[in-house]
N, C-alpha and C. Protein backbone atom coordinates (compact mmCIF):
# COMPACT_ATOMS: atom_id res chain seq x y z
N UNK A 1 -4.73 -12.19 -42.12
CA UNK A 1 -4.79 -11.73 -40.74
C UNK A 1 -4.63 -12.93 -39.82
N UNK A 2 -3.57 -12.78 -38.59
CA UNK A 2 -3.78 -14.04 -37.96
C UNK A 2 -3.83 -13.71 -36.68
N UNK A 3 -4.65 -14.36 -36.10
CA UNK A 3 -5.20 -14.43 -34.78
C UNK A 3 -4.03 -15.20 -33.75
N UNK A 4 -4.64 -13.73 -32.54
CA UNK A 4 -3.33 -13.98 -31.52
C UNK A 4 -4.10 -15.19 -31.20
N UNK A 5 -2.62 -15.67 -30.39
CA UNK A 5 -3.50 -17.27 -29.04
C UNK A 5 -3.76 -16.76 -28.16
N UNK A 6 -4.59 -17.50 -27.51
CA UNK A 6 -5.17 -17.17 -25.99
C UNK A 6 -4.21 -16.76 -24.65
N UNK A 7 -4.60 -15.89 -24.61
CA UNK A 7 -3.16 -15.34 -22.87
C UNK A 7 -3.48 -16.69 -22.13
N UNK A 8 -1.76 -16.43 -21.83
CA UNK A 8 -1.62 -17.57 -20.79
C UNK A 8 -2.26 -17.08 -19.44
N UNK A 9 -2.68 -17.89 -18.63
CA UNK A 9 -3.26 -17.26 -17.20
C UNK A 9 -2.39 -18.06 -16.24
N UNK A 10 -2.02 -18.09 -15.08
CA UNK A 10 -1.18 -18.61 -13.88
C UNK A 10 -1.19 -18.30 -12.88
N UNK A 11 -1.77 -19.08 -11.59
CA UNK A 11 -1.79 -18.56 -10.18
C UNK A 11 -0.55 -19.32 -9.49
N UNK A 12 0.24 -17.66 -8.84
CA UNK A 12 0.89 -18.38 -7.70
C UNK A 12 0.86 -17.30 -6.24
N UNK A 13 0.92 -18.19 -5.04
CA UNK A 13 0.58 -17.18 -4.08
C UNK A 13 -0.28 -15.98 -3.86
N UNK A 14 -1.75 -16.68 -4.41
CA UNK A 14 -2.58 -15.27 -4.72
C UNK A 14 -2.60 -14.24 -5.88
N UNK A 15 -1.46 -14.46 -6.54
CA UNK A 15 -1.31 -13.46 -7.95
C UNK A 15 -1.74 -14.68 -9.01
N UNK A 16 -2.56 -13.67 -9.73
CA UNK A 16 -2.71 -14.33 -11.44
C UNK A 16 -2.10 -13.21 -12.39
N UNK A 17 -1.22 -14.10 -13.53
CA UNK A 17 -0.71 -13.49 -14.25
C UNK A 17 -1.28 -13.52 -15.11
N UNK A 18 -1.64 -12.87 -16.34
CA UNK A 18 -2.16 -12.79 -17.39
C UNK A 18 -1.16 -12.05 -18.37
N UNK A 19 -0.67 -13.02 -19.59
CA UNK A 19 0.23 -12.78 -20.48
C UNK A 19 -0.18 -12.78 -21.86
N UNK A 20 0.15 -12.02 -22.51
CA UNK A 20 -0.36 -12.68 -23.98
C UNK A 20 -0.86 -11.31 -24.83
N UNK A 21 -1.64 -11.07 -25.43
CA UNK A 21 -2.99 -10.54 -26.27
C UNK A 21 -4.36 -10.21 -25.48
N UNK A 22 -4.98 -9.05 -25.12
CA UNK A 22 -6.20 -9.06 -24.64
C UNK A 22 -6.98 -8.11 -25.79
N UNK A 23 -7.80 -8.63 -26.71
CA UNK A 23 -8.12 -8.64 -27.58
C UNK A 23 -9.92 -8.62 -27.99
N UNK A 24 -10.25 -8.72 -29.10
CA UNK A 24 -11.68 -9.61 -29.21
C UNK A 24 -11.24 -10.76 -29.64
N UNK A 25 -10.52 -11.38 -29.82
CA UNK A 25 -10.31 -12.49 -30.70
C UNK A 25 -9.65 -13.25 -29.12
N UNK A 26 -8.99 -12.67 -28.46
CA UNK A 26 -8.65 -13.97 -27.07
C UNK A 26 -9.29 -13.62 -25.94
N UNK A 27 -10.65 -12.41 -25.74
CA UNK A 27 -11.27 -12.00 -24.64
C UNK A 27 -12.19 -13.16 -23.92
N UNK A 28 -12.81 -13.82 -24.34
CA UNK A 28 -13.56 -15.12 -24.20
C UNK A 28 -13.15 -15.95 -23.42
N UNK A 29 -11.76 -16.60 -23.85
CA UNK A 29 -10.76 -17.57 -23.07
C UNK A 29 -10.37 -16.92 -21.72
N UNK A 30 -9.79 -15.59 -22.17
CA UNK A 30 -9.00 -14.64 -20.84
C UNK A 30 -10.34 -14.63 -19.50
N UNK A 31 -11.39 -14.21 -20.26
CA UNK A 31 -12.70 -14.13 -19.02
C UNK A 31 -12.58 -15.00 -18.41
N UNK A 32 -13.17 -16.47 -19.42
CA UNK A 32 -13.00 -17.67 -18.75
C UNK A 32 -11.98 -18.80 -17.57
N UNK A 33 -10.95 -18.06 -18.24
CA UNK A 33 -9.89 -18.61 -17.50
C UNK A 33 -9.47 -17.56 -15.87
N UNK A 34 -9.79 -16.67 -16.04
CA UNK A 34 -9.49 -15.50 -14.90
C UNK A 34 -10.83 -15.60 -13.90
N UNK A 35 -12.09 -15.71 -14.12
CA UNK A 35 -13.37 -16.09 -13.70
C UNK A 35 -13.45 -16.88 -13.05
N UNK A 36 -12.92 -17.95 -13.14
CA UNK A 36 -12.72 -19.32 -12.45
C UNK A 36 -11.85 -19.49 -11.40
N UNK A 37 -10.92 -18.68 -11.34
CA UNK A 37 -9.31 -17.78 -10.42
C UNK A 37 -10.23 -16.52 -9.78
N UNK A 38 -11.26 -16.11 -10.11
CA UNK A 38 -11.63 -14.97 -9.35
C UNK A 38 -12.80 -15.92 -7.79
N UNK A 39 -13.60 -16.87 -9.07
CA UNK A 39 -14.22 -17.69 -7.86
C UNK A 39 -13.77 -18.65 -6.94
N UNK A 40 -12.59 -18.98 -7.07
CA UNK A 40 -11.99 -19.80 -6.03
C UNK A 40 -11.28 -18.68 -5.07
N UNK A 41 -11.14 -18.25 -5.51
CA UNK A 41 -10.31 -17.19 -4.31
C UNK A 41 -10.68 -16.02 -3.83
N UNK A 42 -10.77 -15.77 -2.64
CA UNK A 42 -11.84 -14.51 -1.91
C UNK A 42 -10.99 -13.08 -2.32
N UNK A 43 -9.92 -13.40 -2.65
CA UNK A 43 -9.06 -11.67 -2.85
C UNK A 43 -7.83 -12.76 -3.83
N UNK A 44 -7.62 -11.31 -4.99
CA UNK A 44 -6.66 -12.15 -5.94
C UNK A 44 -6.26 -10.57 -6.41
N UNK A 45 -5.05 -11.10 -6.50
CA UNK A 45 -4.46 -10.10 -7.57
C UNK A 45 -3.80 -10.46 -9.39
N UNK A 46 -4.81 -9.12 -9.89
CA UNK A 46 -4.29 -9.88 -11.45
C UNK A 46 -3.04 -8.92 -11.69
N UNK A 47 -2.02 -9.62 -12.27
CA UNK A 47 -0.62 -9.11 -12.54
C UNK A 47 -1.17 -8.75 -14.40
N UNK A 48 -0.82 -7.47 -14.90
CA UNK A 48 -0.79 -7.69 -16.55
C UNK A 48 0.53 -6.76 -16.89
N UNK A 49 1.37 -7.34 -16.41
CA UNK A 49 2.79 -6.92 -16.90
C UNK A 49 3.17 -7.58 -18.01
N UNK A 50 2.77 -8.87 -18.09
CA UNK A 50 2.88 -9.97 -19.35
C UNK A 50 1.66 -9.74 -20.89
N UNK A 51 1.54 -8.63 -20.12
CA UNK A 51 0.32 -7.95 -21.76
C UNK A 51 1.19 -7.19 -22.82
N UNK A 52 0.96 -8.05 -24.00
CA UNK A 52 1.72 -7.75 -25.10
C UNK A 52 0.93 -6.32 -26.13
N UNK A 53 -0.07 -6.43 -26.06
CA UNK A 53 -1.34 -5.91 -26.85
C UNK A 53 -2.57 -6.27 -26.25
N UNK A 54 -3.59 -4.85 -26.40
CA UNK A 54 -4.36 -4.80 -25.72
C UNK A 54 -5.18 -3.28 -26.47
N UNK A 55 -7.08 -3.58 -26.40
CA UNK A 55 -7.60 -3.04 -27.09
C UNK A 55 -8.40 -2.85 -25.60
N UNK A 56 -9.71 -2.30 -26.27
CA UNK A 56 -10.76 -1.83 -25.65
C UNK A 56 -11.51 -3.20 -24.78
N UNK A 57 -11.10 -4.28 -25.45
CA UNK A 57 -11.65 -5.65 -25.15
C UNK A 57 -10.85 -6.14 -23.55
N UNK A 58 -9.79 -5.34 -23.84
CA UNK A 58 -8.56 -5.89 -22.54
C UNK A 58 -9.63 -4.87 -21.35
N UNK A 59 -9.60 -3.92 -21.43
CA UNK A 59 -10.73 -2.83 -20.74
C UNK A 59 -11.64 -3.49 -20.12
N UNK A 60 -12.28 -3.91 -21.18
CA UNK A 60 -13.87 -4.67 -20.97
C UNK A 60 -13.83 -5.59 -20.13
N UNK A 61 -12.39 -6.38 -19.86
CA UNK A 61 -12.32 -7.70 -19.32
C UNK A 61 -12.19 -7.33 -18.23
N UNK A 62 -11.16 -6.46 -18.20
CA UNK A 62 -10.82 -5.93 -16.31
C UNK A 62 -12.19 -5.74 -15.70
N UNK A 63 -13.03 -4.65 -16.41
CA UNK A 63 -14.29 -4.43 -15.77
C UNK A 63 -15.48 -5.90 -15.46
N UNK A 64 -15.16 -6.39 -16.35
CA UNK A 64 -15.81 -7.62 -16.01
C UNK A 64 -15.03 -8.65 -15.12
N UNK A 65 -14.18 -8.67 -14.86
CA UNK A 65 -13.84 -9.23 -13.71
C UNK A 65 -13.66 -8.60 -12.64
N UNK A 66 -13.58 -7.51 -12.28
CA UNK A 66 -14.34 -6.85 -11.21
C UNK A 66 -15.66 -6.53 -10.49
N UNK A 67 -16.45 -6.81 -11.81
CA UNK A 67 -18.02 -7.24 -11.59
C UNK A 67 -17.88 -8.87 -10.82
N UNK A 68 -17.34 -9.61 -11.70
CA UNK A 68 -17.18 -11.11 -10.82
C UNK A 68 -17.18 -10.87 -9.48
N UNK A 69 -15.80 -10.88 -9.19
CA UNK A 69 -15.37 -10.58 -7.87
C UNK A 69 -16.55 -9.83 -7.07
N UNK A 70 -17.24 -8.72 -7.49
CA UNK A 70 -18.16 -7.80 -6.56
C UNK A 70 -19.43 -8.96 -6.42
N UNK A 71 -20.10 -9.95 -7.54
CA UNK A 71 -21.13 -10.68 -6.67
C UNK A 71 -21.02 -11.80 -6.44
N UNK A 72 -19.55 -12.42 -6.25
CA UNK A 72 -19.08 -13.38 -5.65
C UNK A 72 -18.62 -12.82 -3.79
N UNK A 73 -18.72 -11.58 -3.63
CA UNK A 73 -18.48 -10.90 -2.95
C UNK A 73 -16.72 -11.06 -2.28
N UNK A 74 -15.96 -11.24 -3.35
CA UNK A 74 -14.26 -11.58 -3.11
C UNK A 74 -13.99 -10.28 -3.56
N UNK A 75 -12.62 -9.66 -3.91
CA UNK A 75 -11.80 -8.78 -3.89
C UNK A 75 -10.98 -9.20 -5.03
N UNK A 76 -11.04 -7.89 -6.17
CA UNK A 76 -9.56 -8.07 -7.07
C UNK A 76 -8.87 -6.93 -7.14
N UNK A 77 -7.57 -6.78 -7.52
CA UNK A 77 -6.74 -5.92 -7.80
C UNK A 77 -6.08 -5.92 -8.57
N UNK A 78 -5.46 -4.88 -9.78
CA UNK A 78 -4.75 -5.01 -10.52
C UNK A 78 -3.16 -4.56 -10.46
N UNK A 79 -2.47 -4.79 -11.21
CA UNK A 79 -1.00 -4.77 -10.98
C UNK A 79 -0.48 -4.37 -12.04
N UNK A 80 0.62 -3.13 -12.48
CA UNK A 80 1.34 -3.71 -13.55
C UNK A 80 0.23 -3.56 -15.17
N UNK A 81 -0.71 -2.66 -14.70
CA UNK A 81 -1.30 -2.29 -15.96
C UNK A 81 -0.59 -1.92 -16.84
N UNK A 82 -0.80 -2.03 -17.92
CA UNK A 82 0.10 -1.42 -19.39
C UNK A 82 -0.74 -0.08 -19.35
N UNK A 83 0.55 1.05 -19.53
CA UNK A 83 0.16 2.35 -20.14
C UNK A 83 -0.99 2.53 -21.03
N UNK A 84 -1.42 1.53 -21.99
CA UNK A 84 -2.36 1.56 -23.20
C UNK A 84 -3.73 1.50 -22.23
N UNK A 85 -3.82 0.82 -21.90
CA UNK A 85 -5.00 0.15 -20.99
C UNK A 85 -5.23 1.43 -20.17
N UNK A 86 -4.50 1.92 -19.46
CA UNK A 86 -4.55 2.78 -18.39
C UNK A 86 -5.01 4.29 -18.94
N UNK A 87 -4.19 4.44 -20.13
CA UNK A 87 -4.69 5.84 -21.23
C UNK A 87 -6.22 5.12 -21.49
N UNK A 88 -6.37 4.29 -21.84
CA UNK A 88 -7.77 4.14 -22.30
C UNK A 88 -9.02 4.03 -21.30
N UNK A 89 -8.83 3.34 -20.21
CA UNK A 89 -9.75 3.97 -18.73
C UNK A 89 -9.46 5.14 -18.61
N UNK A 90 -8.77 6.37 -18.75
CA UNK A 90 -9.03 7.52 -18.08
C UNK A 90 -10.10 8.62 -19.66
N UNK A 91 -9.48 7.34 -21.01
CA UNK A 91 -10.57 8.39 -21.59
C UNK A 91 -11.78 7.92 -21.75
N UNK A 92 -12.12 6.76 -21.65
CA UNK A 92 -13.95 6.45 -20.72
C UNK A 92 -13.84 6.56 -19.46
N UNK A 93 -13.10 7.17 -18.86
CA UNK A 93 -13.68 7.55 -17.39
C UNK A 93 -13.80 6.80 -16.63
N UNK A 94 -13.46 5.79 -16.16
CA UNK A 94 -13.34 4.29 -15.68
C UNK A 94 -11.84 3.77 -15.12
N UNK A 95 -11.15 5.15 -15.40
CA UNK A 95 -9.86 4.51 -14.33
C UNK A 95 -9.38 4.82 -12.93
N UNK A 96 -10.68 5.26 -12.18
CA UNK A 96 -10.96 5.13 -10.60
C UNK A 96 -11.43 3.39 -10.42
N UNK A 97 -11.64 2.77 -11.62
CA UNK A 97 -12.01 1.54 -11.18
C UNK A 97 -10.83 0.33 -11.15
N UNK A 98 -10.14 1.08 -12.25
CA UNK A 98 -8.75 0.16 -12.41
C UNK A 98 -7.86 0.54 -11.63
């Protein structure tokens, strides 16, 4: 079994892209690296058009970086969700949040 690499992350003009695998195996890095892009900037938009694969963990992350953003008291938005992601918030009930 081999483990994806860590999504690339990239800010330009307010958008962060997030490319790659959102996974359990690269969710850690993706938090970390998007967390840090959520606290420098009062409103950001995450782009995930560059999402190759994506589990329940990719889910988990969006929601947790929307928690960021809410007690940093900044603003995020998403972009460009993948179909997978988007089927999977509406069947936990959670895609009024995405």
């Amino acid at each position: 079994m081999s483990v994806a690499p860590d999504p690339v992350v990239t800010l330009d003009a307010g958008v962060c892209t997030v490319s790659g695998v959102l996974d359990f195996t690269t969710a850690g890095a993706a938090l970390a690296s998007v967390e840090s892009l959520i606290k420098s900037n009062s409103s950001l938009e995450i782009n995930l058009a560059g999402i190759t694969q994506a589990n329940s963990a990719g889910l988990a992350l969006m929601i947790e970086w929307l928690a960021v953003a809410r007690r940093e008291q900044h603003s995020v938005t998403f972009s460009h969700v993948p179909d997978g992601l988007r089927q999977l918030a509406g069947v936990c009930q959670v895609d009024g949040l995405i």
